[in-house]
N, C-alpha and C. Protein backbone atom coordinates (compact mmCIF):
# COMPACT_ATOMS: atom_id res chain seq x y z
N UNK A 1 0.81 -1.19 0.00
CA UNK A 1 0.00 0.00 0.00
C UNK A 1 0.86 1.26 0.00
N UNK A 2 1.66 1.49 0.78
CA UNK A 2 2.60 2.50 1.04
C UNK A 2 3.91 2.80 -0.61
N UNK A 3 3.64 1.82 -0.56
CA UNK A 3 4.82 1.63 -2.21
C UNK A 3 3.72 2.15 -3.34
N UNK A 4 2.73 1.49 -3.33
CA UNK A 4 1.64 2.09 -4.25
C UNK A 4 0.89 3.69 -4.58
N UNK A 5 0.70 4.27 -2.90
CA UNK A 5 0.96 5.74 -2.57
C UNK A 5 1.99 6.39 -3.07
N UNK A 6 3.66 5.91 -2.77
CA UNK A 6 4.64 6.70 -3.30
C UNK A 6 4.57 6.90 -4.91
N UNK A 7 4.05 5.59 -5.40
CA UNK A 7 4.30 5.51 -6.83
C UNK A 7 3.44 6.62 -7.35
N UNK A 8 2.05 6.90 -6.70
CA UNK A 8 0.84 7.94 -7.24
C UNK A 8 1.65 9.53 -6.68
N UNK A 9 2.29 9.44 -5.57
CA UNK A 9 3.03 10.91 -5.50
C UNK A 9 4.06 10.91 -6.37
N UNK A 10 4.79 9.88 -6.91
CA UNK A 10 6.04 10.11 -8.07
C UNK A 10 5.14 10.30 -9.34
N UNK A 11 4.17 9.88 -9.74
CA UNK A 11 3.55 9.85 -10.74
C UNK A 11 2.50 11.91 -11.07
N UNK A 12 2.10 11.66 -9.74
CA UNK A 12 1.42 13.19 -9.81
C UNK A 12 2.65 14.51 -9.68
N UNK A 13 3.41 14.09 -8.78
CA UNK A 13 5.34 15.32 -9.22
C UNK A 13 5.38 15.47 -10.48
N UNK A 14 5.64 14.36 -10.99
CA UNK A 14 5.77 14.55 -12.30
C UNK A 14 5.01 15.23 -13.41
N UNK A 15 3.91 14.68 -13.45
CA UNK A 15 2.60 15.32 -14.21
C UNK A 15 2.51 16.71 -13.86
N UNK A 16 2.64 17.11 -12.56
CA UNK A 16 2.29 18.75 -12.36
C UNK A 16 3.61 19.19 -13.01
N UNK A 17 4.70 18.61 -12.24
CA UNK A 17 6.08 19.28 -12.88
C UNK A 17 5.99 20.01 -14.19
N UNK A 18 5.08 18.53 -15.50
CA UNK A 18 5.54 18.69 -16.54
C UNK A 18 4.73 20.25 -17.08
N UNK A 19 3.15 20.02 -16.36
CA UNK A 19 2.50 21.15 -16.59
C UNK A 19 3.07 22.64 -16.00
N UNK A 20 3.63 22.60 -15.20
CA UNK A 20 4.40 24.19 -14.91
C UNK A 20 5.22 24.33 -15.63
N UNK A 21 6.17 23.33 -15.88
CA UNK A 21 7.35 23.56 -16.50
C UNK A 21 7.19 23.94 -18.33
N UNK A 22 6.23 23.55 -18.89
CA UNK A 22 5.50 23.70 -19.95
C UNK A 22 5.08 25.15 -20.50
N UNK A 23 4.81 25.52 -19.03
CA UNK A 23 3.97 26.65 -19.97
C UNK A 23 5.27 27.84 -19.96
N UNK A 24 6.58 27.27 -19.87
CA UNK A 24 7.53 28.40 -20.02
C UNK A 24 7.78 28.95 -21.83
N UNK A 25 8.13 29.77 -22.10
CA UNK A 25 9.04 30.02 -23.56
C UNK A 25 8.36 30.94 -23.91
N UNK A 26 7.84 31.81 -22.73
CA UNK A 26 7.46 33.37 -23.18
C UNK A 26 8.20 34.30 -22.31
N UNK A 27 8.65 35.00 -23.29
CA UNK A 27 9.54 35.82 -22.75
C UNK A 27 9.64 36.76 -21.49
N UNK A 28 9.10 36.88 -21.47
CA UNK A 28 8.14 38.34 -20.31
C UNK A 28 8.26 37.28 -18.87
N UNK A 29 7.50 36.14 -18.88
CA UNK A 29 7.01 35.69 -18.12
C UNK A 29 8.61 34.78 -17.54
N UNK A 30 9.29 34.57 -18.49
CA UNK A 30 10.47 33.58 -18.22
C UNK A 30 11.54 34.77 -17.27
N UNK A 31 11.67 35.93 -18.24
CA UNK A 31 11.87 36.63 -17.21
C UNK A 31 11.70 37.29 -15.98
N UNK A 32 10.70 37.24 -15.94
CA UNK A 32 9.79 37.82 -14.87
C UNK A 32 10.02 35.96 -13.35
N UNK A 33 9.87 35.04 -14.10
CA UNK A 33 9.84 34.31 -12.98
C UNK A 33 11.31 34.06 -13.26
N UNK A 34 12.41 34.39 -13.86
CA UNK A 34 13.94 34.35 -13.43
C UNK A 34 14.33 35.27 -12.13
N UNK A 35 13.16 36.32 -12.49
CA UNK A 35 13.90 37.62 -11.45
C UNK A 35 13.12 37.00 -9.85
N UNK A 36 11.80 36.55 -10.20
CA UNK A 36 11.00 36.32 -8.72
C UNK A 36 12.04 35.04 -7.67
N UNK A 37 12.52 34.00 -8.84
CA UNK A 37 13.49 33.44 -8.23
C UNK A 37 14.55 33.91 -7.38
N UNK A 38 15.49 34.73 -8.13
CA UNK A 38 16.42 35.38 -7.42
C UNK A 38 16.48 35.92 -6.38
N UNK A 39 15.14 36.60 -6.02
CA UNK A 39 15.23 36.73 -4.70
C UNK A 39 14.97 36.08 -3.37
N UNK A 40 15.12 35.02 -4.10
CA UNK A 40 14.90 33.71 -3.08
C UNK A 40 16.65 33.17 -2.60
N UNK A 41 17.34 33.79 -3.65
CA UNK A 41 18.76 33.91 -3.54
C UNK A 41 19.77 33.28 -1.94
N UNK A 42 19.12 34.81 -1.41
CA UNK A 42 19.65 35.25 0.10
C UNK A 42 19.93 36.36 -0.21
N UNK A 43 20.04 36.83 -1.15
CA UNK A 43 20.42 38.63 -1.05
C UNK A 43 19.49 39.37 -0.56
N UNK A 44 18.85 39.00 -1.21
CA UNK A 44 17.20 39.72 -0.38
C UNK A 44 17.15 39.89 0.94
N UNK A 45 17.73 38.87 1.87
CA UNK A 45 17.49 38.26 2.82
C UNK A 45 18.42 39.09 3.53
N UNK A 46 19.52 39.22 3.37
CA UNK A 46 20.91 39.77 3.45
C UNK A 46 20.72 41.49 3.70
N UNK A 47 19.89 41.61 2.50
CA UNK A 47 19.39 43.34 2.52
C UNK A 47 18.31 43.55 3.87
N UNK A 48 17.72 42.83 4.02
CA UNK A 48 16.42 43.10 5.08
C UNK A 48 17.34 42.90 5.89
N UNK A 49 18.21 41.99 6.64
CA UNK A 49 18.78 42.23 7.64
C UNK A 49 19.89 43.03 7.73
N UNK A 50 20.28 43.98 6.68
CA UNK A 50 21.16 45.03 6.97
C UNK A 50 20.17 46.16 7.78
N UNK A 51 19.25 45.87 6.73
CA UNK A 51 18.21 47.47 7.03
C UNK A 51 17.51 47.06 8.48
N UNK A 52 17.42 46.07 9.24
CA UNK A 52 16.51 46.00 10.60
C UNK A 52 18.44 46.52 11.43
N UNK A 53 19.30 45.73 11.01
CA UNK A 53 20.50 46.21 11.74
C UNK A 53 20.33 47.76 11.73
N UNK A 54 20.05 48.55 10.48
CA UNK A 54 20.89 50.07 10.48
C UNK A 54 19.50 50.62 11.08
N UNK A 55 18.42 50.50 10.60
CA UNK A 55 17.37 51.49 10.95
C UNK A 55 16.68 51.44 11.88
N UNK A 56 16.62 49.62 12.51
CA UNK A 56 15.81 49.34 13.16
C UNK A 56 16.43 48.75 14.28
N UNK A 57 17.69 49.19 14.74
CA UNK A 57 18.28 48.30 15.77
C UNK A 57 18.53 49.43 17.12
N UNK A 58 17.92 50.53 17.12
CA UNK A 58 17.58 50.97 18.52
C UNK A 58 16.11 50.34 18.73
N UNK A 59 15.44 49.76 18.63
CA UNK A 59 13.89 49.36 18.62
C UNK A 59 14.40 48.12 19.18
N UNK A 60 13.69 47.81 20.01
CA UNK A 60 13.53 46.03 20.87
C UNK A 60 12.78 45.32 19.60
N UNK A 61 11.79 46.17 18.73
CA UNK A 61 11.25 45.45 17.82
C UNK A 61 12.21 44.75 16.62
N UNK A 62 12.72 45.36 16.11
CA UNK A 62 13.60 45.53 15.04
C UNK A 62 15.06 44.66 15.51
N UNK A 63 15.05 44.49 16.80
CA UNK A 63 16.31 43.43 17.19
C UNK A 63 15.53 41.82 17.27
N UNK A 64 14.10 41.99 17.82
CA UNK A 64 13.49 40.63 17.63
C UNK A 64 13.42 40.43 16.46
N UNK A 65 12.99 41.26 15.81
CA UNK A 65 13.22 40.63 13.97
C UNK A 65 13.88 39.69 13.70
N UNK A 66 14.91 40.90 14.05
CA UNK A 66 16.76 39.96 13.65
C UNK A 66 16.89 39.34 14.17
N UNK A 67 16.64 38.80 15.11
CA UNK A 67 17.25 37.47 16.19
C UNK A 67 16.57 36.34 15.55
N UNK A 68 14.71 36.63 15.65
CA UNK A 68 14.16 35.60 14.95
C UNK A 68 14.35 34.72 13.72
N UNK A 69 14.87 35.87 12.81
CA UNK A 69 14.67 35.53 11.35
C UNK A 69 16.15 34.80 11.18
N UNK A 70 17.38 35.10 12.07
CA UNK A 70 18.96 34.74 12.39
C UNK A 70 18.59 33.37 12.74
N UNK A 71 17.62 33.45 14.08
CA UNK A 71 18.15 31.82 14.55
C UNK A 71 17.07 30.86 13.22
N UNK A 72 15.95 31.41 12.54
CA UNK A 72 15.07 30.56 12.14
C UNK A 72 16.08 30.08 10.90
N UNK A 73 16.78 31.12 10.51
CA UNK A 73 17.96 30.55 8.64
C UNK A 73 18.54 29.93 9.83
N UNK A 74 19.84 29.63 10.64
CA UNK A 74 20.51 28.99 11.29
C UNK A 74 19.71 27.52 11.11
N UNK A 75 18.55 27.70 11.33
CA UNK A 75 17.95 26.72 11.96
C UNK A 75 17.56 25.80 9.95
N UNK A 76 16.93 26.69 9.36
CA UNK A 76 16.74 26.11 7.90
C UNK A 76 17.72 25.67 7.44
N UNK A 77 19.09 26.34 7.24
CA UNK A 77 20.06 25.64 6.69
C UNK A 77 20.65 24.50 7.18
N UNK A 78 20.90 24.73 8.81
CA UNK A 78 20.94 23.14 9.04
C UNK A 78 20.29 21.94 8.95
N UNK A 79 19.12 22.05 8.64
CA UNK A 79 18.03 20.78 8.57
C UNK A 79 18.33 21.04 7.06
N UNK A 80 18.49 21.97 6.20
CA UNK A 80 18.38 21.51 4.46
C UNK A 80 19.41 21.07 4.13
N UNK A 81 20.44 21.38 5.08
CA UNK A 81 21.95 20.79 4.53
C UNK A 81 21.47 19.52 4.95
N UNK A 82 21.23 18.69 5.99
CA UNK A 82 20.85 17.22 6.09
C UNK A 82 20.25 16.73 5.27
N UNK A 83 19.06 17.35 5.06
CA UNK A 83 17.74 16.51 4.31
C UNK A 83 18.42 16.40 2.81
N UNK A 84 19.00 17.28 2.41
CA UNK A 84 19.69 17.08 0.81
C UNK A 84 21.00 16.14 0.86
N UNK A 85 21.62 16.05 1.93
CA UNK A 85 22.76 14.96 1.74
C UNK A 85 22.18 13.81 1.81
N UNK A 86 21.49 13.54 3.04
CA UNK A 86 20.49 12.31 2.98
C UNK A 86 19.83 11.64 1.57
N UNK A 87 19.12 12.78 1.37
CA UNK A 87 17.59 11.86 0.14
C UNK A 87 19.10 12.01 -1.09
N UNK A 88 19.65 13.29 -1.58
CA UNK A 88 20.18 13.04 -2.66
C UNK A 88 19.48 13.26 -3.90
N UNK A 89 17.98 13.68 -3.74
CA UNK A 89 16.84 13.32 -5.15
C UNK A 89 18.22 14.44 -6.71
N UNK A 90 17.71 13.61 -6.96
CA UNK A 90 18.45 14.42 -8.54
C UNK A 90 17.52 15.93 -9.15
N UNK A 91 17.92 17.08 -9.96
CA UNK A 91 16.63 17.67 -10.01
C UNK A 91 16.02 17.22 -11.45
N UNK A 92 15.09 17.77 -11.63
CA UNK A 92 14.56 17.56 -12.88
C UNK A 92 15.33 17.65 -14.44
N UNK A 93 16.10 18.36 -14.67
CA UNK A 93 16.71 18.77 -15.83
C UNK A 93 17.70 17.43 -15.59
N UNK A 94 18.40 16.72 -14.56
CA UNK A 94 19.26 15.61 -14.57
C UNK A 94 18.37 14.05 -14.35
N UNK A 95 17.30 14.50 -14.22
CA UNK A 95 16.44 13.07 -14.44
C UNK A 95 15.04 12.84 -16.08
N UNK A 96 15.33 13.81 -16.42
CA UNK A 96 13.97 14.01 -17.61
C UNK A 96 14.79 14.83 -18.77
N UNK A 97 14.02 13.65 -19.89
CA UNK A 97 14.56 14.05 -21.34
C UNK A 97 13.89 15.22 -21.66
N UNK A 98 14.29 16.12 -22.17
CA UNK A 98 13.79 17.38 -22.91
C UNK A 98 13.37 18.26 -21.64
N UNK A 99 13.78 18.34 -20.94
CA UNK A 99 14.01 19.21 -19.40
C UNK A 99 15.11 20.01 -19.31
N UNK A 100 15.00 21.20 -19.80
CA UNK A 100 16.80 22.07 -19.48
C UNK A 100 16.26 22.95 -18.40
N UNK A 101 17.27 23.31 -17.63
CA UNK A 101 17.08 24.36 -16.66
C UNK A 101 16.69 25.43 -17.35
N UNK A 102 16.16 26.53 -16.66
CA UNK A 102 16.09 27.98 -17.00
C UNK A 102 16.81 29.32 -16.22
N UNK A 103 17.39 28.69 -15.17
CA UNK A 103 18.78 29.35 -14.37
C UNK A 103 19.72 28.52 -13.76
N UNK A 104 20.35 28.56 -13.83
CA UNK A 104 21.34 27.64 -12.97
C UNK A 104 21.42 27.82 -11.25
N UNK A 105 21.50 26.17 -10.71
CA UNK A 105 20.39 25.88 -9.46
C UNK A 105 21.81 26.10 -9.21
N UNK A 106 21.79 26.20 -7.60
CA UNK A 106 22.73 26.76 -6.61
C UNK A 106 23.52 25.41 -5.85
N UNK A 107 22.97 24.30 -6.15
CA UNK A 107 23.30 22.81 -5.72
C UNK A 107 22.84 22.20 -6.65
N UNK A 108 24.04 20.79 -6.12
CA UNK A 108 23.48 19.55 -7.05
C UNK A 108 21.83 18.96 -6.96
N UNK A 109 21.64 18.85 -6.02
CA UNK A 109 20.31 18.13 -5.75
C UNK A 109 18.73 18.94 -5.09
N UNK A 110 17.52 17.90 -5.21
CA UNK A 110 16.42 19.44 -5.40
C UNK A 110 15.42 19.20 -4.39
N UNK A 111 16.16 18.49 -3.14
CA UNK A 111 15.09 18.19 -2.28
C UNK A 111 15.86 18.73 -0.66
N UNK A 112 15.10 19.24 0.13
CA UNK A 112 13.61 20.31 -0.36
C UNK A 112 14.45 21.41 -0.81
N UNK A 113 13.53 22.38 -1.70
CA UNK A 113 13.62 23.68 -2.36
C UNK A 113 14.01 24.70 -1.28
N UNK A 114 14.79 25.41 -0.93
CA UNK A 114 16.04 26.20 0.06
C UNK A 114 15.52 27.43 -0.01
N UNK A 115 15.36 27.56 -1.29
CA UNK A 115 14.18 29.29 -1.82
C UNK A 115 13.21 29.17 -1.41
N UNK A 116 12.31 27.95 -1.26
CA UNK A 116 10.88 27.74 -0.85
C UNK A 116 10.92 27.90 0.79
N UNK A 117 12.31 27.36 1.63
CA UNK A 117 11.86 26.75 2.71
C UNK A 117 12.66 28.94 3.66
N UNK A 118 13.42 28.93 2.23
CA UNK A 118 13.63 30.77 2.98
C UNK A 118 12.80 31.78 2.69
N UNK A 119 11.77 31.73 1.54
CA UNK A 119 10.47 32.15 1.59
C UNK A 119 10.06 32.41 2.05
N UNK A 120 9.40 31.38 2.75
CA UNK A 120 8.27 30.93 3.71
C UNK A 120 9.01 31.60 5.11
N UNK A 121 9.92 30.84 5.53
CA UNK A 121 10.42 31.24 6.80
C UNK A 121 10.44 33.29 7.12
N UNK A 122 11.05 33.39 5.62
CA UNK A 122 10.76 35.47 5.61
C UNK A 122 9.31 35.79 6.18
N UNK A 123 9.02 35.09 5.03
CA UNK A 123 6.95 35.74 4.98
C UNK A 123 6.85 35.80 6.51
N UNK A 124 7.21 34.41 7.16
CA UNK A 124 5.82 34.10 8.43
C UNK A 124 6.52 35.23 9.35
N UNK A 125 7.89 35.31 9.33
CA UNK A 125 8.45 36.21 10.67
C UNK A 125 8.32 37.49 9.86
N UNK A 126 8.35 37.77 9.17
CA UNK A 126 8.34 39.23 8.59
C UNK A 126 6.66 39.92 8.63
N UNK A 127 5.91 38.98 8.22
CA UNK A 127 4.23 38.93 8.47
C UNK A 127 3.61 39.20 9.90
N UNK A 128 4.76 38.34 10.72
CA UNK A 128 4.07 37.96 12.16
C UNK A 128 4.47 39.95 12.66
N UNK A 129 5.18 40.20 12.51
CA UNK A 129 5.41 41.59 12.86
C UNK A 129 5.30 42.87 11.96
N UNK A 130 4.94 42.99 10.43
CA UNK A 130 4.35 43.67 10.04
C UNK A 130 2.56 43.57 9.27
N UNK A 131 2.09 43.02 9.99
CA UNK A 131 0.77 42.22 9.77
C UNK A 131 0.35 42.82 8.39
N UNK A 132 0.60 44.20 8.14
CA UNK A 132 0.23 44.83 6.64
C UNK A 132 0.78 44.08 5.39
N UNK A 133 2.06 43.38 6.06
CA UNK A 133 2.67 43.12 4.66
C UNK A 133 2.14 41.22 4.07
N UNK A 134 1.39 41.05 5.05
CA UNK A 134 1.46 39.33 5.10
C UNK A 134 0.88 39.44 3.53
N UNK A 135 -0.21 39.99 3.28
CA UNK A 135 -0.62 39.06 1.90
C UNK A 135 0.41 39.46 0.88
N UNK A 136 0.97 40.40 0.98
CA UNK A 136 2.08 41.04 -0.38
C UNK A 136 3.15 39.29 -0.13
N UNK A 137 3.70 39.24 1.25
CA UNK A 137 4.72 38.22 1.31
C UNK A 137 4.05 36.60 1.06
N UNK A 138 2.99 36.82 1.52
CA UNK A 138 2.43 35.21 1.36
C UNK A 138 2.36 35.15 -0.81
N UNK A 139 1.92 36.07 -0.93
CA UNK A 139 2.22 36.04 -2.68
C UNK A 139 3.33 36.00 -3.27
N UNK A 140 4.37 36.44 -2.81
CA UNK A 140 5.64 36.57 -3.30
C UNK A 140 6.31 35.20 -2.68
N UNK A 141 5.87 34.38 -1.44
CA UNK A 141 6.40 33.24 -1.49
C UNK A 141 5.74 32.05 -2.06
N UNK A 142 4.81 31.91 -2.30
CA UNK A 142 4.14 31.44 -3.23
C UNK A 142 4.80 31.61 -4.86
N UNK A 143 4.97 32.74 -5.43
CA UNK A 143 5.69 32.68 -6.56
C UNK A 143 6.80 32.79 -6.67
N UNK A 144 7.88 32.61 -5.34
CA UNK A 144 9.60 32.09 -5.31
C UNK A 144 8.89 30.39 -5.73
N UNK A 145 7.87 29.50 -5.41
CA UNK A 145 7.57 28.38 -5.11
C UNK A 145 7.36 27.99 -7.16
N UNK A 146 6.62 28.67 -7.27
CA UNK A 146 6.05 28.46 -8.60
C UNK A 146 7.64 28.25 -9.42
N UNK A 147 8.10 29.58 -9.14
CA UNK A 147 9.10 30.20 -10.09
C UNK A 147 10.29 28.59 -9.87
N UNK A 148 10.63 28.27 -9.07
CA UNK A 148 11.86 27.39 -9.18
C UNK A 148 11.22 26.04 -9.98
N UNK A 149 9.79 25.55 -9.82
CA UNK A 149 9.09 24.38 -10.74
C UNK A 149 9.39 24.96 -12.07
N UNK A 150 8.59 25.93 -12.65
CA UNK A 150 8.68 26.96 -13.91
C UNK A 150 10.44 26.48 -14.10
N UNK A 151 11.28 27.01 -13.84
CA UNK A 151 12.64 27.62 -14.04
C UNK A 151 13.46 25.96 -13.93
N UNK A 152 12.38 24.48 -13.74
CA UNK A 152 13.45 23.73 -13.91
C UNK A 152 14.03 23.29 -13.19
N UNK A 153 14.06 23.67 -12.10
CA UNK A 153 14.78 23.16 -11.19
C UNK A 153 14.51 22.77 -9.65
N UNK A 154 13.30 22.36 -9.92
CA UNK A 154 12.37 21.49 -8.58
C UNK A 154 11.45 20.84 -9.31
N UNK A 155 11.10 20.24 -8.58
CA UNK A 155 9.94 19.21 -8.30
C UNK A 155 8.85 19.88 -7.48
N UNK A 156 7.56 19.59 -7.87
CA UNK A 156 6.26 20.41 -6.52
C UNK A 156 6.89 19.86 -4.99
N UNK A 157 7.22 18.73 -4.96
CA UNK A 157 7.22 18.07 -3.88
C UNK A 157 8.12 18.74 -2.97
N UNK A 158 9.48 18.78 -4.14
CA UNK A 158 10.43 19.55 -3.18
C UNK A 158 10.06 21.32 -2.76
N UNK A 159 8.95 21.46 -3.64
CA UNK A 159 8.93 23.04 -2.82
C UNK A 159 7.62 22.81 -1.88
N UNK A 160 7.11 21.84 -2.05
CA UNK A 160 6.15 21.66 -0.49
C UNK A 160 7.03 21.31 0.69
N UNK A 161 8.19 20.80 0.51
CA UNK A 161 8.75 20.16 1.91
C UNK A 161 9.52 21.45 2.13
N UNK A 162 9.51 22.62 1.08
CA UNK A 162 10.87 23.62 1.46
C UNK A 162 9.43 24.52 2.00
N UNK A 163 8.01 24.60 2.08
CA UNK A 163 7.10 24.72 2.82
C UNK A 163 7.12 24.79 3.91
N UNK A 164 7.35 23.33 3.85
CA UNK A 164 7.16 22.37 5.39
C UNK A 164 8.06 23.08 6.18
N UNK A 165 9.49 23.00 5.68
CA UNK A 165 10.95 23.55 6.06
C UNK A 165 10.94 24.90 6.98
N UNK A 166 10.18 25.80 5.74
CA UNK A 166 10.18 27.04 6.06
C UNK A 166 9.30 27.37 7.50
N UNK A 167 8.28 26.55 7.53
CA UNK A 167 7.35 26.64 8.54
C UNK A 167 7.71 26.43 10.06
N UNK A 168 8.66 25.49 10.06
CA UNK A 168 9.61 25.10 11.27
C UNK A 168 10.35 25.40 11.07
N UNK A 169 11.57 26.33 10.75
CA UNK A 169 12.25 26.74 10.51
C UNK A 169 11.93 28.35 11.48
N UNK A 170 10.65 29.04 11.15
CA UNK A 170 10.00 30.12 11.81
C UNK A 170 9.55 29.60 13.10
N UNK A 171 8.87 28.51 13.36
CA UNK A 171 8.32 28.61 14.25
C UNK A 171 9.73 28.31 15.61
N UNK A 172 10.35 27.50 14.82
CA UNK A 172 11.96 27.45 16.22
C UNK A 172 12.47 28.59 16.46
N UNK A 173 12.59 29.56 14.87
CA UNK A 173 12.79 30.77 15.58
C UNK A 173 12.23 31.87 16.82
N UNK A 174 10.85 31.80 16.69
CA UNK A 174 10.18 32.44 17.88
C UNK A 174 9.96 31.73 18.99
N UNK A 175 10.25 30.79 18.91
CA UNK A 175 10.76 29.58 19.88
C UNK A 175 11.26 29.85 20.83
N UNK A 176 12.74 30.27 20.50
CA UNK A 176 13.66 30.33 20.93
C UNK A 176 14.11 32.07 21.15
N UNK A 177 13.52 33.14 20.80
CA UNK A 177 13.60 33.90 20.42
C UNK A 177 12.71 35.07 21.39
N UNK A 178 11.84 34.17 22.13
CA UNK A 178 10.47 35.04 22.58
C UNK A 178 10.39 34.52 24.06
């Protein structure tokens, strides 16, 4: 039963894969989800925590930020560095014929999605304390999610577990933090 389940989740990855990945080879849009990627980078990430350091670091608020959002990446990268040495999954462009990337991925392997699981982790702590910005960030991590399927270089699966990732990843941060 359990082998039969995996086979219907390898079977439905795929099928959605092929449909996101499909509707790329318009220009506008290829670019447009090259750039939404990128900021899934860490630069992004890098910039917000300069600016809570410079602008916002006489504020008790603006230091919980930073502490939170510090220990929650601490906390993502060490569980994604495991979970990807562990599983190993290959990404799509190295397992499927007529599959080329559309940027070049930042690692060998595509499980879970690192953009998806630092996404998510931004949105929820960045949301949890500017409550105005949640739906702008819940959209924009949602389409870092889209954009790396689109661009080739995930699997749905792996950007649900970089979901999953991101979600505990935040919540250890205020964890530990509060």
């Amino acid at each position: 039963m359990i082998k039969r389940l995996l086979l219907r989740l390898s079977d439905w990855d795929f099928r959605l894969f092929m449909r996101i990945f499909n509707l790329n080879g318009r220009r506008f849009i290829d670019h447009f989800m090259y750039w939404i990627s990128k900021t899934g980078d860490g630069h992004l990430y890098m910039a917000i925590a300069l600016f809570l350091l410079i602008f916002h670091s006489l504020l008790d608020e603006g230091k919980r930020i930073f502490a939170t959002g510090a220990v929650g990446f601490v906390v993502k990268l060490s569980i994604y560095t495991v979970i990807k040495k562990k599983v190993k999954r290959n990404r799509p462009f190295q397992s499927l014929e007529d599959v080329e990337f559309l940027i070049p991925p930042p690692d060998q392997f595509s499980f879970p999605s690192g953009h998806m699981a630092g996404a998510v982790m931004t949105a929820i702590v960045l949301g949890y304390f500017y409550p105005f910005l949640q739906i702008t960030l819940v959209v924009w991590a949602c389409l870092v999610g889209f954009s790396r399927v689109y661009l080739g270089v995930h699997y749905p699966t792996d950007v649900v577990a970089g979901v999953l990732l991101g979600i505990i990843s935040a919540k250890i941060g205020f964890f530990i933090t509060t």
